[in-house]
N, C-alpha and C. Protein backbone atom coordinates (compact mmCIF):
# COMPACT_ATOMS: atom_id res chain seq x y z
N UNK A 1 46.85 124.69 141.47
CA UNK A 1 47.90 124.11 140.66
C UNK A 1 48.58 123.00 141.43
N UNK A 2 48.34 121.84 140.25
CA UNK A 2 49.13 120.93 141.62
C UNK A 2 50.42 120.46 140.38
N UNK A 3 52.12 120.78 140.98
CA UNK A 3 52.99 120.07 140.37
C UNK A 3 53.65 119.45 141.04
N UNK A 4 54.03 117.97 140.22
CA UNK A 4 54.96 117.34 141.06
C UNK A 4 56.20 116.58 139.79
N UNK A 5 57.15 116.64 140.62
CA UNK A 5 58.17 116.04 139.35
C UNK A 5 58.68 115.23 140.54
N UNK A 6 58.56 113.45 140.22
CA UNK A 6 59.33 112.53 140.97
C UNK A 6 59.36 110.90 140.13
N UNK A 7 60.40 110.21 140.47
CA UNK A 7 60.45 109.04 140.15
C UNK A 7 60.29 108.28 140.19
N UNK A 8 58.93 108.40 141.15
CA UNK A 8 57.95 107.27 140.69
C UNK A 8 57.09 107.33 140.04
N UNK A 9 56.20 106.15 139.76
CA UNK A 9 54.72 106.01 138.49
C UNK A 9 54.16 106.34 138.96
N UNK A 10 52.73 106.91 138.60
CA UNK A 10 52.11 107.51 139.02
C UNK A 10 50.31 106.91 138.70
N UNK A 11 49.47 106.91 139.44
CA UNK A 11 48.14 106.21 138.65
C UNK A 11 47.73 107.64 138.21
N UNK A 12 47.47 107.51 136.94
CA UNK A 12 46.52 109.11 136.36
C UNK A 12 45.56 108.77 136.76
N UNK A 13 44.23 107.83 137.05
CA UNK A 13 43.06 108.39 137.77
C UNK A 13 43.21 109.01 138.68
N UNK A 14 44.05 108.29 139.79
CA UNK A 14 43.86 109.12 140.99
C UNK A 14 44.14 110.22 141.20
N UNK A 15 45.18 110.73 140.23
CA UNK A 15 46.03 112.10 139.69
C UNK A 15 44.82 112.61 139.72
N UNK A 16 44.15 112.45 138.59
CA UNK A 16 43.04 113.38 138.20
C UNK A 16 41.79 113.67 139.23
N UNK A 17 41.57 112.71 140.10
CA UNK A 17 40.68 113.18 140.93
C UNK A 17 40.93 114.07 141.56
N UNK A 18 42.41 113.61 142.01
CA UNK A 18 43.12 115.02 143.08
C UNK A 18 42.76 116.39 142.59
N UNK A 19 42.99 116.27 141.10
CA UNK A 19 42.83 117.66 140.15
C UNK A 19 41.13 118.34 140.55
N UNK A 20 40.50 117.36 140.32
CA UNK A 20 39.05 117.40 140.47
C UNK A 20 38.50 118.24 141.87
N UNK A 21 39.24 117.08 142.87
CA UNK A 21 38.80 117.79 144.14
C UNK A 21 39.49 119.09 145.11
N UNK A 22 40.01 119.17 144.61
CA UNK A 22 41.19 120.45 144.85
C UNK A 22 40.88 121.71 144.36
N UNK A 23 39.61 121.97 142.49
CA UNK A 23 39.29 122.60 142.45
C UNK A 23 37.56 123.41 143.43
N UNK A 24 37.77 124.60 142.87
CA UNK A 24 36.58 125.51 144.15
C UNK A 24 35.47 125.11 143.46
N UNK A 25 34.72 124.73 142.17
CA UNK A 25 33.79 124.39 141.27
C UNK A 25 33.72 123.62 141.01
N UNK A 26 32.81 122.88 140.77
CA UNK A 26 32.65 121.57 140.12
C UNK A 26 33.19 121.38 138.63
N UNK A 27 34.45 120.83 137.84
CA UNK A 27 34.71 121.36 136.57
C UNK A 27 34.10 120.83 135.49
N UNK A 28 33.45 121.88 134.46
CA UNK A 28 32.67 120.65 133.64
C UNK A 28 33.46 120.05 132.40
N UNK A 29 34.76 120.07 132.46
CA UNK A 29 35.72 119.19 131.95
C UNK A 29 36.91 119.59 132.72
N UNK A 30 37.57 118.08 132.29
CA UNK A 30 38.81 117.49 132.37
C UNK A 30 39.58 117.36 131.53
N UNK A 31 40.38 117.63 130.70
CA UNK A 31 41.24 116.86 129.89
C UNK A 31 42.64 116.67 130.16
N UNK A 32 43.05 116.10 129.84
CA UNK A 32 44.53 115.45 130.49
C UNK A 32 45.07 114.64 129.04
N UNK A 33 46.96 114.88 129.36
CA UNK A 33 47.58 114.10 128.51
C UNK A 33 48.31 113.07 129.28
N UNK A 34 48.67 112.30 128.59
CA UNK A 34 50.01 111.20 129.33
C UNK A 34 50.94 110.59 128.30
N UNK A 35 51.79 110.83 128.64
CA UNK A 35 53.46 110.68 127.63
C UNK A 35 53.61 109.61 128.19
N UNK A 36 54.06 108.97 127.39
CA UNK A 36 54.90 107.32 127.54
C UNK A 36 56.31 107.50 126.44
N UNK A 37 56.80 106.27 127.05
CA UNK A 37 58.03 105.92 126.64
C UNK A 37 57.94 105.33 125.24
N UNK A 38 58.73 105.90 124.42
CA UNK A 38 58.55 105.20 122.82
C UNK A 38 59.31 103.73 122.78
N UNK A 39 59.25 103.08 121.67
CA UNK A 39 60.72 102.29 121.36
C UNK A 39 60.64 101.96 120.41
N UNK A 40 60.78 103.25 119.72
CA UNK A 40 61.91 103.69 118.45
C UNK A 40 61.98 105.33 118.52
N UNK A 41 63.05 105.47 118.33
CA UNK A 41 63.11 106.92 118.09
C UNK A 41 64.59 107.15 117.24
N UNK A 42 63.75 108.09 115.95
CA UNK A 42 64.44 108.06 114.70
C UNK A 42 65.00 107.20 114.30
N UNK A 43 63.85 106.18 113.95
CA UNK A 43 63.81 104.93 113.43
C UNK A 43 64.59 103.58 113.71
N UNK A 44 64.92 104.12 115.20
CA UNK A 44 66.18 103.07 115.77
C UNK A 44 65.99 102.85 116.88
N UNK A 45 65.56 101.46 117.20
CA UNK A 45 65.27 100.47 118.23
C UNK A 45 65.95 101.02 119.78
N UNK A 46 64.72 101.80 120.67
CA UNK A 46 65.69 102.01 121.59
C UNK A 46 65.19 101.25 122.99
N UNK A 47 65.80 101.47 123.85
CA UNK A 47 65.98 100.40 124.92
C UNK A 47 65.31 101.04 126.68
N UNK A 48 66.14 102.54 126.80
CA UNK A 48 65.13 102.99 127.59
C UNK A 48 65.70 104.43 127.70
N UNK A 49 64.98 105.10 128.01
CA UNK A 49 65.26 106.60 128.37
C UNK A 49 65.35 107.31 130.18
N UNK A 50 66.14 108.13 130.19
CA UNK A 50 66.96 108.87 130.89
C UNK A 50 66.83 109.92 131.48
N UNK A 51 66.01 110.59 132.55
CA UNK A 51 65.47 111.64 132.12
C UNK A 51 65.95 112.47 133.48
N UNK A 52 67.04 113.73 133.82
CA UNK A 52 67.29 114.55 134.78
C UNK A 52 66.65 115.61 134.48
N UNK A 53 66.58 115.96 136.18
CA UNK A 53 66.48 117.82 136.28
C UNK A 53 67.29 118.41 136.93
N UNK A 54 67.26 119.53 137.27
CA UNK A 54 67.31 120.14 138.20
C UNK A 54 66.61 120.83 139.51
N UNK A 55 66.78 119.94 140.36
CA UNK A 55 65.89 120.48 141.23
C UNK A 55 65.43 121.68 141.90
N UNK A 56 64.30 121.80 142.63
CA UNK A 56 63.91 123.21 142.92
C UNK A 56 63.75 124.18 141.44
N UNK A 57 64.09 124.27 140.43
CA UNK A 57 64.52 124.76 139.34
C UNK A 57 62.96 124.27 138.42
N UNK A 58 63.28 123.42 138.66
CA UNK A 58 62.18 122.22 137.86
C UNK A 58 60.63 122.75 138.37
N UNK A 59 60.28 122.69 139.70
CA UNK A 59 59.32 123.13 139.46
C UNK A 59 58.60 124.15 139.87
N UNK A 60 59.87 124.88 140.43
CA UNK A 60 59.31 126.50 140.17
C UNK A 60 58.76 126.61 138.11
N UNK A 61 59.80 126.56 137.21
CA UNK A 61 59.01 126.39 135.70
C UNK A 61 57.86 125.55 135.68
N UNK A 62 57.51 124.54 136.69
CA UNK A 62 56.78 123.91 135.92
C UNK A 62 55.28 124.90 137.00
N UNK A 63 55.82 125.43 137.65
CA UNK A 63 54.41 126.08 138.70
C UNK A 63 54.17 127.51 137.40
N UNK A 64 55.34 128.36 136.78
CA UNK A 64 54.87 129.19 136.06
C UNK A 64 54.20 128.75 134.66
N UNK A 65 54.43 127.63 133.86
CA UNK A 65 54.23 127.20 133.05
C UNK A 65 52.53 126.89 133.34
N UNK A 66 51.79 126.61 134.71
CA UNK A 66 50.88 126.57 135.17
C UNK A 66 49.73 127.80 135.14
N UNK A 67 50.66 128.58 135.72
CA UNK A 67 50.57 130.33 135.77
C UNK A 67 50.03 130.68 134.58
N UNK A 68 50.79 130.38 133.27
CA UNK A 68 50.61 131.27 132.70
C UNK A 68 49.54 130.04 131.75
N UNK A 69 48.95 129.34 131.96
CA UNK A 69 48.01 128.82 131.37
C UNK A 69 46.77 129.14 132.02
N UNK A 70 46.64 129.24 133.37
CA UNK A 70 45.77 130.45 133.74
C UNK A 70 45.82 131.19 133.36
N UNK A 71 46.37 132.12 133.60
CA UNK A 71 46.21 133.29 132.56
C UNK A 71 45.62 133.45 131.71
N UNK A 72 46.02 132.42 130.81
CA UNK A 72 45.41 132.83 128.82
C UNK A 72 44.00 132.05 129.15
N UNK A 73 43.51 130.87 130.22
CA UNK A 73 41.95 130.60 129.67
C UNK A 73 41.66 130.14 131.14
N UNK A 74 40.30 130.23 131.27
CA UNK A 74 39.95 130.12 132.77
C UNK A 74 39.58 129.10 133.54
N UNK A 75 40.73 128.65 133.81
CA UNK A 75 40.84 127.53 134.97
C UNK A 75 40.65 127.50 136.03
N UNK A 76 40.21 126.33 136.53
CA UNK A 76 39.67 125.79 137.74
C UNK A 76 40.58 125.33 138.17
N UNK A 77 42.19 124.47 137.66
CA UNK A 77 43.32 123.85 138.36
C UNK A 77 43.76 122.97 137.11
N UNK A 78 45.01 123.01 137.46
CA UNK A 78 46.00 122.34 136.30
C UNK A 78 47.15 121.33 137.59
N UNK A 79 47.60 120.49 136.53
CA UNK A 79 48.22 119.46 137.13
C UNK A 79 49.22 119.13 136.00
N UNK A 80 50.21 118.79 136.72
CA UNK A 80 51.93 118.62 135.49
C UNK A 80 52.39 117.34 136.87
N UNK A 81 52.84 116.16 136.04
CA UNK A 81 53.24 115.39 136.80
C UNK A 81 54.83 115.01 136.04
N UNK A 82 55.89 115.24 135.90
CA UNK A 82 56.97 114.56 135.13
C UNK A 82 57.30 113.90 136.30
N UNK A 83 58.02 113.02 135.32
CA UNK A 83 58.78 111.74 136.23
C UNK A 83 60.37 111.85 135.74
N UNK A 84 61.76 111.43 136.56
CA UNK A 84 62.80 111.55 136.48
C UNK A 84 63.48 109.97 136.76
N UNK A 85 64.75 109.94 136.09
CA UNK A 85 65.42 108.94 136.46
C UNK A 85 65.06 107.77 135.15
N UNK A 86 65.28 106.77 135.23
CA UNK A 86 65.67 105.87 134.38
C UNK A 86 64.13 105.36 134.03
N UNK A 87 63.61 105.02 132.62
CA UNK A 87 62.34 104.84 132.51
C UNK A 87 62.22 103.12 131.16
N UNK A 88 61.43 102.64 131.94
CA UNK A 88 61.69 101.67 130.13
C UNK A 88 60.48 101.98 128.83
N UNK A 89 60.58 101.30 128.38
CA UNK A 89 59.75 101.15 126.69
C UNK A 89 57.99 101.00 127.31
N UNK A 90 57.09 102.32 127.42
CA UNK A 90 55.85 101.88 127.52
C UNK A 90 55.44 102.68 128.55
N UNK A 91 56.76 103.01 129.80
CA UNK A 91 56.46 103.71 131.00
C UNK A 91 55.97 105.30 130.97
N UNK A 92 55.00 105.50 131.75
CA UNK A 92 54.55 106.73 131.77
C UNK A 92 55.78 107.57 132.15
N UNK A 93 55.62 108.85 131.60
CA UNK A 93 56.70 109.86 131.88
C UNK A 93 56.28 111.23 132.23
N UNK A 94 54.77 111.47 131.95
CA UNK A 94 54.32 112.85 132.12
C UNK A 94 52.70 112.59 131.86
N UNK A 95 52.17 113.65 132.97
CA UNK A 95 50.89 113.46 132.81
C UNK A 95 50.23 115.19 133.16
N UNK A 96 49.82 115.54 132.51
CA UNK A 96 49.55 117.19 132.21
C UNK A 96 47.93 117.09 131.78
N UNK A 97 47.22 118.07 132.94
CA UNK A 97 45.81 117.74 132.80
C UNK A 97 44.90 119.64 133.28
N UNK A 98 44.26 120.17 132.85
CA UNK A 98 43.34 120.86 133.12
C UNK A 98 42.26 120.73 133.20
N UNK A 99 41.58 121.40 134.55
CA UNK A 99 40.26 121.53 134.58
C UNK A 99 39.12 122.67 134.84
N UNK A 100 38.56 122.77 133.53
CA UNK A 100 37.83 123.88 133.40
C UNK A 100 36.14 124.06 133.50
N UNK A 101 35.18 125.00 133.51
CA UNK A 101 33.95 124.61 133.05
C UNK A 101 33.96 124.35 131.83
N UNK A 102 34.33 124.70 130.96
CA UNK A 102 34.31 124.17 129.39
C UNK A 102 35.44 123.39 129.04
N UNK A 103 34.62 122.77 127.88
CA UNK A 103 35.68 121.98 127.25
C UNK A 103 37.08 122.92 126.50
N UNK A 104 36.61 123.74 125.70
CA UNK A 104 37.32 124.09 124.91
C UNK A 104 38.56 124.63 125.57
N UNK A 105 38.71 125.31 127.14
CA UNK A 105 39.20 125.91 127.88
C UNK A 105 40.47 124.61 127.87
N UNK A 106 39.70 123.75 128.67
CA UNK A 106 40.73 122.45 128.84
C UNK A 106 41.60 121.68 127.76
N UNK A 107 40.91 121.55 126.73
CA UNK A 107 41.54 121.12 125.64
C UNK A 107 43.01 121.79 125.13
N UNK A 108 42.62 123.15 125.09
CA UNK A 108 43.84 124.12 124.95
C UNK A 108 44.80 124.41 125.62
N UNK A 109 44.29 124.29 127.10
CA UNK A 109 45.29 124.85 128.27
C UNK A 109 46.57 123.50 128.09
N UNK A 110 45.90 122.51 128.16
CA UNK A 110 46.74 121.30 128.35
C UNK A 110 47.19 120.96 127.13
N UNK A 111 47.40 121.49 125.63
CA UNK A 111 48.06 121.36 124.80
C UNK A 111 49.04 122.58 125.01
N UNK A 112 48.96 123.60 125.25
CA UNK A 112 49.17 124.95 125.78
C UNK A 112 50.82 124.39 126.46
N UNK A 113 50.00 123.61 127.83
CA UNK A 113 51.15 123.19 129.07
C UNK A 113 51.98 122.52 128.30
N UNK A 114 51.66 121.42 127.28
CA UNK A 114 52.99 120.06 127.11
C UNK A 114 53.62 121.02 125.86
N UNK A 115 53.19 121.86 125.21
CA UNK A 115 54.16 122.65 124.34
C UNK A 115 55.43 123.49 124.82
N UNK A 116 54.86 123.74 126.24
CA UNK A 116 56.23 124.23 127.12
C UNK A 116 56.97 123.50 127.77
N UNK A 117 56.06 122.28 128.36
CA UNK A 117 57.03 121.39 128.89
C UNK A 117 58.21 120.35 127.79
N UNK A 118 57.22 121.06 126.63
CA UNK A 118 58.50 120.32 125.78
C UNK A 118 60.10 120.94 125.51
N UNK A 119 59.14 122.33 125.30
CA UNK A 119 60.72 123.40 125.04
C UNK A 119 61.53 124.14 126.26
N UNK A 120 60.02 124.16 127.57
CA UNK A 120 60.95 125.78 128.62
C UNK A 120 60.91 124.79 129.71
N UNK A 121 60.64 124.00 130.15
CA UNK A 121 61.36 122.69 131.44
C UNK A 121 62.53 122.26 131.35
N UNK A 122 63.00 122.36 132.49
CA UNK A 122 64.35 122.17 132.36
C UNK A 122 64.70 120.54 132.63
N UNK A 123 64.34 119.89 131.57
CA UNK A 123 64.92 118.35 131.94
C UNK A 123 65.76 117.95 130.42
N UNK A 124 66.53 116.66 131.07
CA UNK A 124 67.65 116.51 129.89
C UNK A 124 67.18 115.37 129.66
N UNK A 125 67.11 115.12 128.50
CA UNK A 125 66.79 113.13 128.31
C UNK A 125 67.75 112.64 127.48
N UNK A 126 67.99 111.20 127.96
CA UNK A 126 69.22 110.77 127.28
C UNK A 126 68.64 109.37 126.20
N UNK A 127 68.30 108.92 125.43
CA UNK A 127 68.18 107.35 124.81
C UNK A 127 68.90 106.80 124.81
N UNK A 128 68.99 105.72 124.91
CA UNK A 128 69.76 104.21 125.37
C UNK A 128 69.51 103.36 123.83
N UNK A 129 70.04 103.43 123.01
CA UNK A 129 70.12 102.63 121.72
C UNK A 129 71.04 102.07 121.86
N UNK A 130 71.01 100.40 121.37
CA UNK A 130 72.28 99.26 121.02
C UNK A 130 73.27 99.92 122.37
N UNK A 131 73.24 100.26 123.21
CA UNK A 131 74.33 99.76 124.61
C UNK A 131 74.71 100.99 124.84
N UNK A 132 74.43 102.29 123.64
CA UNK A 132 74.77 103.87 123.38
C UNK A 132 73.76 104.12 124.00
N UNK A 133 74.33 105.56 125.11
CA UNK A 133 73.26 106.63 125.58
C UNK A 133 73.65 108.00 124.71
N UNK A 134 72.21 108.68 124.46
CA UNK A 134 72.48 109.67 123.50
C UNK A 134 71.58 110.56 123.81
N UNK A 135 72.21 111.93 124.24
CA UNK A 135 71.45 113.13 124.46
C UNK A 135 70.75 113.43 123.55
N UNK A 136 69.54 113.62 123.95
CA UNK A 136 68.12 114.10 123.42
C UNK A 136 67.96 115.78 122.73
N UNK A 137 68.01 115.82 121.26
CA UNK A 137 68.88 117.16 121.32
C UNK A 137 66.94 118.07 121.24
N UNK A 138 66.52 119.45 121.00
CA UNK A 138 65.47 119.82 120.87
C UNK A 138 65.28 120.10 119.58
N UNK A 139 64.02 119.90 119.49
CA UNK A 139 63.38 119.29 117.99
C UNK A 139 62.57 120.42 117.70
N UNK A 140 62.89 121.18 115.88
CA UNK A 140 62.34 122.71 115.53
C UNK A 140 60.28 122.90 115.68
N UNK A 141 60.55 121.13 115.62
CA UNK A 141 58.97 121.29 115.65
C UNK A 141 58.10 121.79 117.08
N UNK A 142 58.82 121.17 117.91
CA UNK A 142 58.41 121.75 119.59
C UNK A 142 58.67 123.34 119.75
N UNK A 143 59.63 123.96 119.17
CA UNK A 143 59.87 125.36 119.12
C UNK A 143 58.70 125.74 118.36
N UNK A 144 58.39 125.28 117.21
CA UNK A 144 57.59 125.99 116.32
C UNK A 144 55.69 125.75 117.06
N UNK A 145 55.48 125.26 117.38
CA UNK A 145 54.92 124.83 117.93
C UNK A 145 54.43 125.54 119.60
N UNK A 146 55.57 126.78 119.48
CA UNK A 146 55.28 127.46 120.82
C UNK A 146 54.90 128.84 120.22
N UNK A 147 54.50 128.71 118.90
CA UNK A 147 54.66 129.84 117.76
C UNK A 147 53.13 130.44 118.14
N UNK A 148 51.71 129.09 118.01
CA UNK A 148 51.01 129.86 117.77
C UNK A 148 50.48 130.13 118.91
N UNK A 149 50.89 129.79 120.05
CA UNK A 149 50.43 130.95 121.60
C UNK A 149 50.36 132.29 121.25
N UNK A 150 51.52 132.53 120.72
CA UNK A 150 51.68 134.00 120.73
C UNK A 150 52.37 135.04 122.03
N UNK A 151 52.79 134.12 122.87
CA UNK A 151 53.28 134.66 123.91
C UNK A 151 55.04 134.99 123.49
């Protein structure tokens, strides 16, 4: 498991090789996500986003959130990269990747991971619209959405 939460960018290839070579098997997939910065959100022109944690805090969740995606399918190594601090329109913000012998393993685990990192990570995001910063409140669909794990 490799996590890291910091404020700088990050290159996802090289991310992912790390993922690659770190595991004990050769994996016969990869899949990986990467979040970027919107600009619009709820339909209003925004400018840049905001994003704290809490440290130590942060990624102990983000090492169990890891955990327990092992768990449910059989991984070779998972990788959670968030980024903190001030971000603009386009910038990467998260990059969440598994690697398994199968596809199907990977595909899931890493939809699996960003469904928690949406709801059980502890980060706050703020949007920056017209000169206003505005806390990021949580959205029923990311809850619902942690529905069909079943955990």
């Amino acid at each position: 498991m490799i996590v890291k939460v910091q404020e700088k960018d990050f290159i996802a290839e090289d991310e992912i090789q790390k993922l690659k070579n770190n595991c004990m098997e050769t994996p016969g997939a990869i899949n990986s996500f990467i979040g970027y910065v919107r600009n619009f959100s709820n339909n209003k022109k925004l400018t840049s986003l905001t994003i704290e944690h809490y440290a130590g805090m942060t990624e102990k969740m983000l090492l169990e959130i890891s955990a327990k995606a092992s768990q449910k399918w059989p991984l070779l190594g998972t990788l959670i990269i968030h980024r903190y601090g001030k971000l603009n329109i386009g910038d990467q913000i998260v990059l969440a990747a598994s690697a398994s012998l199968h596809r199907n393993a990977a595909f899931e685990s890493t939809q699996f991971i960003m469904d928690y990192l949406k709801t059980q990570a502890p980060f706050w995001k703020s949007e920056e619209i017209n000169n206003q910063n505005k806390w990021v409140l949580s959205r029923k669909e990311d809850e619902q959405a942690l529905k069909k794990w079943g955990d």
